[in-house]
PDB file of N, CA and C in Angstrom:
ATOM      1  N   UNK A   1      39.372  10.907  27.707  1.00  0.00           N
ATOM      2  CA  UNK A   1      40.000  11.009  26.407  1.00  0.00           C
ATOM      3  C   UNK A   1      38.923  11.010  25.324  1.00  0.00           C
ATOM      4  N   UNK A   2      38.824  11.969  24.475  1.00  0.00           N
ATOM      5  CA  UNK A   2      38.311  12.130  23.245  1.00  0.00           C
ATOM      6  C   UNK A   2      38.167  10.933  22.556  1.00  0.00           C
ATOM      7  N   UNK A   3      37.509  10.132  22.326  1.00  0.00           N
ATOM      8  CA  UNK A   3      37.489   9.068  20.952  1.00  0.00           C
ATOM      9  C   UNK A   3      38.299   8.875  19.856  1.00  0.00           C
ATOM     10  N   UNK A   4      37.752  10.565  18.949  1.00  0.00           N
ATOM     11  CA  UNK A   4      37.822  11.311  17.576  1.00  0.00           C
ATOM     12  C   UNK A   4      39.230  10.983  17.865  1.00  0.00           C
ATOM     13  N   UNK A   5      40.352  11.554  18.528  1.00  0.00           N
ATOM     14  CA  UNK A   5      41.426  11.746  18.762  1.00  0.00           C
ATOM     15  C   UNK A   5      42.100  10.105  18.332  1.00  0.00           C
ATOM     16  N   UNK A   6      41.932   9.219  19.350  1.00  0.00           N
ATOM     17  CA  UNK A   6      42.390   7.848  18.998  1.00  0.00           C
ATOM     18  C   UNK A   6      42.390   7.402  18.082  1.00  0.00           C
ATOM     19  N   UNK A   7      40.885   7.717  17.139  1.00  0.00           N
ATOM     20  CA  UNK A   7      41.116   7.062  15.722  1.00  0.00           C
ATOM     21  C   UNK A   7      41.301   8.228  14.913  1.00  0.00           C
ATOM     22  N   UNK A   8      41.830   9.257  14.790  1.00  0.00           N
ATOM     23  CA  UNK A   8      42.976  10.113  14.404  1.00  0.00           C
ATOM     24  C   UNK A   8      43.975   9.068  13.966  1.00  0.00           C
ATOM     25  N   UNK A   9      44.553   9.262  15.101  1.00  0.00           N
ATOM     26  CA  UNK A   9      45.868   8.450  15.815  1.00  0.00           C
ATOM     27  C   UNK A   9      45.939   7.323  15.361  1.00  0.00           C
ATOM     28  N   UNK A  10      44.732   6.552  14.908  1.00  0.00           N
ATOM     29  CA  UNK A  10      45.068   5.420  14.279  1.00  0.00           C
ATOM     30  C   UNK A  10      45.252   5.645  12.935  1.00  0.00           C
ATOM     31  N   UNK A  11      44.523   6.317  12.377  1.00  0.00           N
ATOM     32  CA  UNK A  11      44.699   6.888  11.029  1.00  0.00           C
ATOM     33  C   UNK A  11      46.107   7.037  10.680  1.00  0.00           C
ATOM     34  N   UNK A  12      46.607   7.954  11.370  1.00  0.00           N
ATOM     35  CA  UNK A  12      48.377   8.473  11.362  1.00  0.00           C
ATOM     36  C   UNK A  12      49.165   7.165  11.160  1.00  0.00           C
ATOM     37  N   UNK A  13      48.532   5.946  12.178  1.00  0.00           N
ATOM     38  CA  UNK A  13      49.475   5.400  12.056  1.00  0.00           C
ATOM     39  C   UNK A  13      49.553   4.462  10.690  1.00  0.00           C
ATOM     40  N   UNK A  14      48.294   4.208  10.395  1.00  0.00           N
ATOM     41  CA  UNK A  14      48.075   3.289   8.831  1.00  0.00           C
ATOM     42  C   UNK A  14      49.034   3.935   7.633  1.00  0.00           C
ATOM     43  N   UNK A  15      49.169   5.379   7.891  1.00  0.00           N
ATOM     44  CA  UNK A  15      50.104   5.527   7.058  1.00  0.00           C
ATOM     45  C   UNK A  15      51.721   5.456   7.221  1.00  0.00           C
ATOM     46  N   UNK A  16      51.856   5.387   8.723  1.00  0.00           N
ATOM     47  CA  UNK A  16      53.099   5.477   8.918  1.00  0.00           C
ATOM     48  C   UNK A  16      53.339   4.071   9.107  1.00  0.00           C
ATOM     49  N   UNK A  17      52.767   3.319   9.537  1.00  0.00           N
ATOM     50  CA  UNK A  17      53.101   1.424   8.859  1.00  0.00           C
ATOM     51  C   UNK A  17      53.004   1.076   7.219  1.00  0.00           C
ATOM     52  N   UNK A  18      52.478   1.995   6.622  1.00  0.00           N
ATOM     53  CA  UNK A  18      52.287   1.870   4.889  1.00  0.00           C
ATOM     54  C   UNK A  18      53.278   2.194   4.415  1.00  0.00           C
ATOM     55  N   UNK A  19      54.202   3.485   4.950  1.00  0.00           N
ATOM     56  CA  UNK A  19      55.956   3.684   4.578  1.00  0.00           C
ATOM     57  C   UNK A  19      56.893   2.986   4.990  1.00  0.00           C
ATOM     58  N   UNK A  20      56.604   2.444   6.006  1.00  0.00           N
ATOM     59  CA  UNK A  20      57.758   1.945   6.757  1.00  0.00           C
ATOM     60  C   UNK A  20      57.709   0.349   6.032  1.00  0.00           C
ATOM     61  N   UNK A  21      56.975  -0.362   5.990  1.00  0.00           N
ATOM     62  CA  UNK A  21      56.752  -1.223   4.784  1.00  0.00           C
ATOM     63  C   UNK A  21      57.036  -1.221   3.614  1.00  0.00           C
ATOM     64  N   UNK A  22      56.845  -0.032   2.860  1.00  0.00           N
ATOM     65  CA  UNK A  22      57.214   0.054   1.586  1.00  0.00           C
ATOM     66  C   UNK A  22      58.243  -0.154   1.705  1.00  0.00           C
ATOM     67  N   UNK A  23      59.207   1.034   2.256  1.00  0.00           N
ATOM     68  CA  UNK A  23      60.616   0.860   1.965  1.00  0.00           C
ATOM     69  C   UNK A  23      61.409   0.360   2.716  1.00  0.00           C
ATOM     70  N   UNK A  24      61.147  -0.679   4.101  1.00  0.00           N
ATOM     71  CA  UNK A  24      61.465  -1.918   4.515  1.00  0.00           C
ATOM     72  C   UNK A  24      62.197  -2.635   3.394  1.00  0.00           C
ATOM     73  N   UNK A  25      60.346  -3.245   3.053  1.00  0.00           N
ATOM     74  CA  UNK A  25      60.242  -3.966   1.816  1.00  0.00           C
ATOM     75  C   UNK A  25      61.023  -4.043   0.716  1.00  0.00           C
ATOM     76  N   UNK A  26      61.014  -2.617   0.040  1.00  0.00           N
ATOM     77  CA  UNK A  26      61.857  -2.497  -1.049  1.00  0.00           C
ATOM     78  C   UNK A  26      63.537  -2.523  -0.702  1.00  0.00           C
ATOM     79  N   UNK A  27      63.697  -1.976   0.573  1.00  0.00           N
ATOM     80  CA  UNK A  27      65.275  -2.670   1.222  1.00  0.00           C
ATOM     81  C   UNK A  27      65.252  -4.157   0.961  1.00  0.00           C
ATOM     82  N   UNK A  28      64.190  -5.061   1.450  1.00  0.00           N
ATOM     83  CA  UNK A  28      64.596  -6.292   2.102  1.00  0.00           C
ATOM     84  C   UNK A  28      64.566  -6.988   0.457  1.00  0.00           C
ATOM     85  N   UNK A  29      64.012  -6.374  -0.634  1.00  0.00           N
ATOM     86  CA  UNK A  29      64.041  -7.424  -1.925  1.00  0.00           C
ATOM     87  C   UNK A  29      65.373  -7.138  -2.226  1.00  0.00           C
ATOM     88  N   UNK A  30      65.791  -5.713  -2.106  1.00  0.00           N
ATOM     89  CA  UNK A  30      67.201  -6.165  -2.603  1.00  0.00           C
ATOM     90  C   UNK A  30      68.455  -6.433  -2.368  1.00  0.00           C
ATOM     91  N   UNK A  31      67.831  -7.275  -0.552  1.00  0.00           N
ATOM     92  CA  UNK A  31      68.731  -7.442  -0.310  1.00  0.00           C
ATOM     93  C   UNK A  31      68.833  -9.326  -0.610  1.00  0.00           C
ATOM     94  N   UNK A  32      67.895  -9.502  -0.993  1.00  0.00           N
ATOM     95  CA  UNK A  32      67.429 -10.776  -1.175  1.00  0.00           C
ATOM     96  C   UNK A  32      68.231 -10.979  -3.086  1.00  0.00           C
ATOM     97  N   UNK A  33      67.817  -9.778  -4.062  1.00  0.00           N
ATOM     98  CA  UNK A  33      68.731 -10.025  -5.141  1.00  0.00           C
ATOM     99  C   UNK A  33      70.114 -10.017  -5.109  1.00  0.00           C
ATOM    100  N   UNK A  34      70.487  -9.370  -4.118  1.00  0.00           N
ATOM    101  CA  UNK A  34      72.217  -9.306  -3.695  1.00  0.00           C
ATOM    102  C   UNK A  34      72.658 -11.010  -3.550  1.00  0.00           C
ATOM    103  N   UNK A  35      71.349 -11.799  -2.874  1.00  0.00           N
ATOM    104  CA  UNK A  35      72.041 -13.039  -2.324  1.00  0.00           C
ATOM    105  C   UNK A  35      71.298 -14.012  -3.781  1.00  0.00           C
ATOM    106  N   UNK A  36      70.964 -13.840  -4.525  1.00  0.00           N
ATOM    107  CA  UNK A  36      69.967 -14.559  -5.382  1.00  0.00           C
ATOM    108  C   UNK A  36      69.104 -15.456  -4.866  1.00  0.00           C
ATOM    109  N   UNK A  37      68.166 -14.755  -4.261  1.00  0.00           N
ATOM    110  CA  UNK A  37      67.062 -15.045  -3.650  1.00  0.00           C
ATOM    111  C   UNK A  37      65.444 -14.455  -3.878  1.00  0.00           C
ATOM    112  N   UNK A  38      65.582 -13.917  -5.065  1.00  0.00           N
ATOM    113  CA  UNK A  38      64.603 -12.550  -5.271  1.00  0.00           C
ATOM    114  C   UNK A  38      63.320 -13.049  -5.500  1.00  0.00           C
ATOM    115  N   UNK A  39      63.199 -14.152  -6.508  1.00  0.00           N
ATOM    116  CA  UNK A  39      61.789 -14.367  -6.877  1.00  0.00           C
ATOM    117  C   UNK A  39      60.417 -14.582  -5.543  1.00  0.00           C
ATOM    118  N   UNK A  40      60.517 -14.961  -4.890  1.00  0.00           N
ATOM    119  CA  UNK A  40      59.989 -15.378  -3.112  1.00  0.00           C
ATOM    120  C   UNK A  40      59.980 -13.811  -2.285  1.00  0.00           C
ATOM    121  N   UNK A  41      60.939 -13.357  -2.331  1.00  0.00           N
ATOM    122  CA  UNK A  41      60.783 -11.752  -1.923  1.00  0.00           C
ATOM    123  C   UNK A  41      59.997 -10.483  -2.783  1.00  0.00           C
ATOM    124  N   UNK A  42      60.175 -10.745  -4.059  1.00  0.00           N
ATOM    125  CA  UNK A  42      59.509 -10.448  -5.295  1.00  0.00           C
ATOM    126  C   UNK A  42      57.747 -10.202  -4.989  1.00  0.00           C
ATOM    127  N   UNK A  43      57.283 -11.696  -5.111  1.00  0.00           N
ATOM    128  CA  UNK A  43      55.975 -12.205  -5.012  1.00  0.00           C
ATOM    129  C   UNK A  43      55.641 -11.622  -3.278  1.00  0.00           C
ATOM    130  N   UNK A  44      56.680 -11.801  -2.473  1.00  0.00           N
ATOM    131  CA  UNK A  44      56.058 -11.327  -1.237  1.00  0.00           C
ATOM    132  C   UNK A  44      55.733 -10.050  -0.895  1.00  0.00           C
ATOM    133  N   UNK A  45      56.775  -9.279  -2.180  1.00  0.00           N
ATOM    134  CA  UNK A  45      57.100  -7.460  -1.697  1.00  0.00           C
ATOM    135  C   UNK A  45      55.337  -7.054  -2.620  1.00  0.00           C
ATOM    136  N   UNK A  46      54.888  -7.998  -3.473  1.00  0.00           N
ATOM    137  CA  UNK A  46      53.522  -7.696  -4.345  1.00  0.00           C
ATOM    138  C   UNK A  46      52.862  -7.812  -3.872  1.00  0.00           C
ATOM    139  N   UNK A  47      52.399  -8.928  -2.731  1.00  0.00           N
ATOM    140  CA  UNK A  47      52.029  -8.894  -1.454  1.00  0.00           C
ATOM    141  C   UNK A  47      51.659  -7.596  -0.731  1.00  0.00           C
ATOM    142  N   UNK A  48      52.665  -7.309  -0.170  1.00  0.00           N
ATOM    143  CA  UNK A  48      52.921  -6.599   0.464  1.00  0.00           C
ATOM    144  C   UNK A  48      52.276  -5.163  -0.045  1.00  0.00           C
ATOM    145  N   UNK A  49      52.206  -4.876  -1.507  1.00  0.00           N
ATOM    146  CA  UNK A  49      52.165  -3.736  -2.057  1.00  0.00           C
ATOM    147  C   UNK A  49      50.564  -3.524  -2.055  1.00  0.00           C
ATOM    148  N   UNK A  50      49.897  -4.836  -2.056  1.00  0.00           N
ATOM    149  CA  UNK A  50      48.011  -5.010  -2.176  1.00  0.00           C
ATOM    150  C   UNK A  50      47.867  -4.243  -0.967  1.00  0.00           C
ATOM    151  N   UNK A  51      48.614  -4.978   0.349  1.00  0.00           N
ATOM    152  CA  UNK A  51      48.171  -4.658   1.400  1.00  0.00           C
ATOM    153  C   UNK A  51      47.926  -3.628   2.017  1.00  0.00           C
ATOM    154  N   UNK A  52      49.242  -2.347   1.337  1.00  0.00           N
ATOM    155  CA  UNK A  52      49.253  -0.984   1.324  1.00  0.00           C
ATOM    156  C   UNK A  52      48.517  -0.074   0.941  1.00  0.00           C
ATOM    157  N   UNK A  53      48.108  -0.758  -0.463  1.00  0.00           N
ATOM    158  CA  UNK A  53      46.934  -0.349  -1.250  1.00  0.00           C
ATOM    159  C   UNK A  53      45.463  -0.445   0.118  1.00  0.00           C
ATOM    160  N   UNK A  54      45.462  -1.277  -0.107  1.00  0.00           N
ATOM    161  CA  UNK A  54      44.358  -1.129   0.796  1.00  0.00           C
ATOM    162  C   UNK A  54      44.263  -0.553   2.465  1.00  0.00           C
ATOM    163  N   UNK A  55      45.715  -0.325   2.512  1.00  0.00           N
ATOM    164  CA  UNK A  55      46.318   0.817   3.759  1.00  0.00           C
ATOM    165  C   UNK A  55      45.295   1.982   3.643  1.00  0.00           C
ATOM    166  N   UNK A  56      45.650   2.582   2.523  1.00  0.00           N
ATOM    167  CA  UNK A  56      45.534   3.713   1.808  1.00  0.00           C
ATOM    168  C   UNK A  56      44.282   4.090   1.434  1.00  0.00           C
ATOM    169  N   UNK A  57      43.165   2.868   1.325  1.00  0.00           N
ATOM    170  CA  UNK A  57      41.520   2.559   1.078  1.00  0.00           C
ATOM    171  C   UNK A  57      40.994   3.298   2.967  1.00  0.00           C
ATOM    172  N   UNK A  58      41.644   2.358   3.610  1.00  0.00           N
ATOM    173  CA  UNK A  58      41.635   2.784   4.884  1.00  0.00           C
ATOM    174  C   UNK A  58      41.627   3.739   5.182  1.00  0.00           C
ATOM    175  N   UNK A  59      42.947   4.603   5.028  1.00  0.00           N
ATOM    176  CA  UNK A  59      43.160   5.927   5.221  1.00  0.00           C
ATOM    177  C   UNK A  59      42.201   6.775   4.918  1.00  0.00           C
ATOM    178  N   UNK A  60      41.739   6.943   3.373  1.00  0.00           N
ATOM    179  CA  UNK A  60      40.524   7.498   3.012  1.00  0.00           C
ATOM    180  C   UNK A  60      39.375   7.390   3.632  1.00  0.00           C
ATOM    181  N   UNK A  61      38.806   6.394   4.389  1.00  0.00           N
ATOM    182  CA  UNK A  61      37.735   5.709   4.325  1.00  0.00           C
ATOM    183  C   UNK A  61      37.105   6.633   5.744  1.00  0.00           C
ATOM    184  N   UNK A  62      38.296   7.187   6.397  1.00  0.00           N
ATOM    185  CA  UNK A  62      37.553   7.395   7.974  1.00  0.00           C
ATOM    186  C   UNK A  62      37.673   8.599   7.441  1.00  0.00           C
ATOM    187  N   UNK A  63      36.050   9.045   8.024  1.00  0.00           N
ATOM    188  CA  UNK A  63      35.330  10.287   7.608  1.00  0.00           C
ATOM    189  C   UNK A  63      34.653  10.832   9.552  1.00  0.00           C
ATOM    190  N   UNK A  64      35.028  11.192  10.116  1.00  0.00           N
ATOM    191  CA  UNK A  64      35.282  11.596  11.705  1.00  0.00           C
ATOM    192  C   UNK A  64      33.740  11.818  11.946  1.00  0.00           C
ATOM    193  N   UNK A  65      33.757  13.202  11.071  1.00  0.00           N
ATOM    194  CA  UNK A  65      32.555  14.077  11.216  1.00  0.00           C
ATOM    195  C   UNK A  65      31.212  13.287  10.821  1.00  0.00           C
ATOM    196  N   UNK A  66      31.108  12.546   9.770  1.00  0.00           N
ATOM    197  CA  UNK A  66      30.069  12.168   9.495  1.00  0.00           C
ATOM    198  C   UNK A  66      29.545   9.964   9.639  1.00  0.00           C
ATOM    199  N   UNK A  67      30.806   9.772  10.566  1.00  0.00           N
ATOM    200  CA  UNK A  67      30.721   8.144  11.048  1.00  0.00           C
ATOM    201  C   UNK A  67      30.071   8.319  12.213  1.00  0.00           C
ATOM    202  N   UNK A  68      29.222   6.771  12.144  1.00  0.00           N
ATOM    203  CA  UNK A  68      28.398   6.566  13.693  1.00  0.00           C
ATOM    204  C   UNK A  68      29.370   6.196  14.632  1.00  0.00           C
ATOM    205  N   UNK A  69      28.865   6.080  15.822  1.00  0.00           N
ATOM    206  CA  UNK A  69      30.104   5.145  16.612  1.00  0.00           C
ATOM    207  C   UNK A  69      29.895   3.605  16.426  1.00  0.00           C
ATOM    208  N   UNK A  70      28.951   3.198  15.689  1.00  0.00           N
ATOM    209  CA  UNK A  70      29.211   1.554  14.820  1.00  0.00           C
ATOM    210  C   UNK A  70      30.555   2.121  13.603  1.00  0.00           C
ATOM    211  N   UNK A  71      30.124   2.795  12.580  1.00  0.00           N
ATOM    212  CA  UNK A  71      30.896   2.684  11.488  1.00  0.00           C
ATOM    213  C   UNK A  71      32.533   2.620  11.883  1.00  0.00           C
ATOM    214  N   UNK A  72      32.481   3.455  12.934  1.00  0.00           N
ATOM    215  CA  UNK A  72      34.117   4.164  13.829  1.00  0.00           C
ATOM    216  C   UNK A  72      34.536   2.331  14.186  1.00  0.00           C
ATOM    217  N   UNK A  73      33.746   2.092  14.936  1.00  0.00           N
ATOM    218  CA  UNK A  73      34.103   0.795  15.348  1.00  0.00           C
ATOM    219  C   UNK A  73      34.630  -0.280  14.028  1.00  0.00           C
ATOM    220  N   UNK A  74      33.966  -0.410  12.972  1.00  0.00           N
ATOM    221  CA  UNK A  74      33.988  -1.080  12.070  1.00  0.00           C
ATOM    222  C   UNK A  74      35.229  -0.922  11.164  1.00  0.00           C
ATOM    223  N   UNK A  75      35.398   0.631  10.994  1.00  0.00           N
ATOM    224  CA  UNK A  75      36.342   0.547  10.326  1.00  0.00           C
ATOM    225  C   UNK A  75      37.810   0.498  11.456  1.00  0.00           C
ATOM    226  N   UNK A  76      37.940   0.999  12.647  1.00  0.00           N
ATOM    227  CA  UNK A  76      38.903   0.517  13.537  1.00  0.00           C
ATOM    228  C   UNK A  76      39.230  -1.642  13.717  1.00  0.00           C
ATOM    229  N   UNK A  77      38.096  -2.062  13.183  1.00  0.00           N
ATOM    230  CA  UNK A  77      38.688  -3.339  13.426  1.00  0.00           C
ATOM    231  C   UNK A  77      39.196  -3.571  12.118  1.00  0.00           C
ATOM    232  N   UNK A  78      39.070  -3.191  11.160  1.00  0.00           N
ATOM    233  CA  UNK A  78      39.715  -3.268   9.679  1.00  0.00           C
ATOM    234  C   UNK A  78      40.964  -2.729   9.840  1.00  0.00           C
ATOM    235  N   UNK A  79      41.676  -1.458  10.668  1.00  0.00           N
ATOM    236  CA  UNK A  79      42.498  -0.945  10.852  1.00  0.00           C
ATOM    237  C   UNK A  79      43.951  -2.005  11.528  1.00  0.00           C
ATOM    238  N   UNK A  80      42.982  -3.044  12.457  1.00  0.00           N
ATOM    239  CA  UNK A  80      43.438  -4.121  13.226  1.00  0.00           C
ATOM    240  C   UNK A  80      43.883  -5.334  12.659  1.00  0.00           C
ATOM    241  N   UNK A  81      43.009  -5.404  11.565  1.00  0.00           N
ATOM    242  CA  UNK A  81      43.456  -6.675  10.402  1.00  0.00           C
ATOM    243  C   UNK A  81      44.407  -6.474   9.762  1.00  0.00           C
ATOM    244  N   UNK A  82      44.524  -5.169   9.072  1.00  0.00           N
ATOM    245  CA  UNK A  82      45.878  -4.453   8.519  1.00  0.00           C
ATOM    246  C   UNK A  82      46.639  -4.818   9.154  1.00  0.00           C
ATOM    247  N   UNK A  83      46.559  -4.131  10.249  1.00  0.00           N
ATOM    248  CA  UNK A  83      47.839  -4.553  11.278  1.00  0.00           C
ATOM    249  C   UNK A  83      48.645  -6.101  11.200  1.00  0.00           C
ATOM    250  N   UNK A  84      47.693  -6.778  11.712  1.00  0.00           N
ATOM    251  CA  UNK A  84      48.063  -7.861  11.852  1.00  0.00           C
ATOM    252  C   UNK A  84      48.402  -8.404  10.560  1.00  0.00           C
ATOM    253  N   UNK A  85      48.010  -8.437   9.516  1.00  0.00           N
ATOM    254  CA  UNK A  85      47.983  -8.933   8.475  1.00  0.00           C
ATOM    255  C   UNK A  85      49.890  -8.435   7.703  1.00  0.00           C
ATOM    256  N   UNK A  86      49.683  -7.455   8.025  1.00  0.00           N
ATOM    257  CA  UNK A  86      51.278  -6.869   7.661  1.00  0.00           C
ATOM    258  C   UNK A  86      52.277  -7.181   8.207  1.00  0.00           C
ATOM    259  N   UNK A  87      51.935  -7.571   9.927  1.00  0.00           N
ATOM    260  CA  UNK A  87      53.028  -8.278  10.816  1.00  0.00           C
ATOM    261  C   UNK A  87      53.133  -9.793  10.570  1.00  0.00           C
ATOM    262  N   UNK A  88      51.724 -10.211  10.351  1.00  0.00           N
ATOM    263  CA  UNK A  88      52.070 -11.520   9.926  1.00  0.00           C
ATOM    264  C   UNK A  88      52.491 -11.788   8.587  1.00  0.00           C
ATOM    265  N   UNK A  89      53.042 -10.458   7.659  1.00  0.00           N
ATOM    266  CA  UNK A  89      53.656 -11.220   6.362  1.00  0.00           C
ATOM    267  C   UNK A  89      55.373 -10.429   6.624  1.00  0.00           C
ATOM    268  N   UNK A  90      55.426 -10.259   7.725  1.00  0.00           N
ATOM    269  CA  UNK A  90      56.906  -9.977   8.040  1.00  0.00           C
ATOM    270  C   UNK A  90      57.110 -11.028   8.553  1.00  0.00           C
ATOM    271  N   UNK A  91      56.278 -11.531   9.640  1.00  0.00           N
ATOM    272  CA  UNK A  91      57.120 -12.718  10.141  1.00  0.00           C
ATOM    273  C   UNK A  91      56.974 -14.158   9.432  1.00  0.00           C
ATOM    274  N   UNK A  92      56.307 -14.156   8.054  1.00  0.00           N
ATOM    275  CA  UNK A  92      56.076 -15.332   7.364  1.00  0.00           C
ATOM    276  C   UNK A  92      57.387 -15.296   6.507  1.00  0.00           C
ATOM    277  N   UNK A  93      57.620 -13.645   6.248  1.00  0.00           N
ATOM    278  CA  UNK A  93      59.198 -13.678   5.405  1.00  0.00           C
ATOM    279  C   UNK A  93      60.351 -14.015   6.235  1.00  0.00           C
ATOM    280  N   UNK A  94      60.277 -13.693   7.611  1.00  0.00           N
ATOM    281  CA  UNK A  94      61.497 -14.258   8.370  1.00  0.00           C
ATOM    282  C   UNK A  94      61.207 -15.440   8.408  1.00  0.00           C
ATOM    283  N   UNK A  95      60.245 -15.961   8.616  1.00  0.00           N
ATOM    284  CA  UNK A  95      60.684 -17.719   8.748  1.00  0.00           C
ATOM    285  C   UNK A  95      60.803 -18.263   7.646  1.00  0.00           C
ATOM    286  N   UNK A  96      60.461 -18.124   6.673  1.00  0.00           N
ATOM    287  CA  UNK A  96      60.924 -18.561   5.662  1.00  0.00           C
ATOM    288  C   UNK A  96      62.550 -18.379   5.159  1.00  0.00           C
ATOM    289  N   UNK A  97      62.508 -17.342   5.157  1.00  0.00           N
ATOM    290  CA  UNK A  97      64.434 -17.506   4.938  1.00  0.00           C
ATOM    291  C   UNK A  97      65.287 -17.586   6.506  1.00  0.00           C
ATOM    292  N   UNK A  98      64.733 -17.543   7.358  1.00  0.00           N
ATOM    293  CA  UNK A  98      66.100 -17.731   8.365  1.00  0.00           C
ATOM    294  C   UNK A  98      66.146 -19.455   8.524  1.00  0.00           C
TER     295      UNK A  98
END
């Protein structure tokens, strides 16, 4: 398997966890103003919105043609923090309200 290809593929996906978040997100605040619960979903969905931002830093950032296989590496574990970092502020919002 090609390398280039995988972190493609990871690329694709930073953006397709950056939508699916957004408008998760923007579902889950209002569903949180429906119950008057918003301010905590509010501050979390702003959260949430840095994190995208810097989705999106990501996205830009991988340059195929002209990265070493250090830089590839480097920015793939940043790709990994995202990750995690986004799952762990989904599941910090479920435990908090369930």
């Amino acid at each position: 398997m090609n390398q280039n290809y995988f972190y493609l593929y990871m690329q694709k996906q930073v953006i397709l966890l950056m939508l699916i978040n957004l408008l998760l997100g923007a579902i889950y605040v209002f569903t949180c103003w429906i119950h008057d619960v918003i301010f905590i979903a509010l501050a979390w969905y702003c959260v949430v919105n840095v994190v995208c931002l810097w989705g999106w830093s990501l996205y830009l950032e991988l340059d195929i043609l002209n990265m070493t296989f250090y830089d590839l590496n480097k920015w793939y574990n940043k790709v990994r923090y995202f990750m995690y970092i986004i799952f762990g502020l989904w599941s910090m919002i479920f435990i908090l309200y369930v």
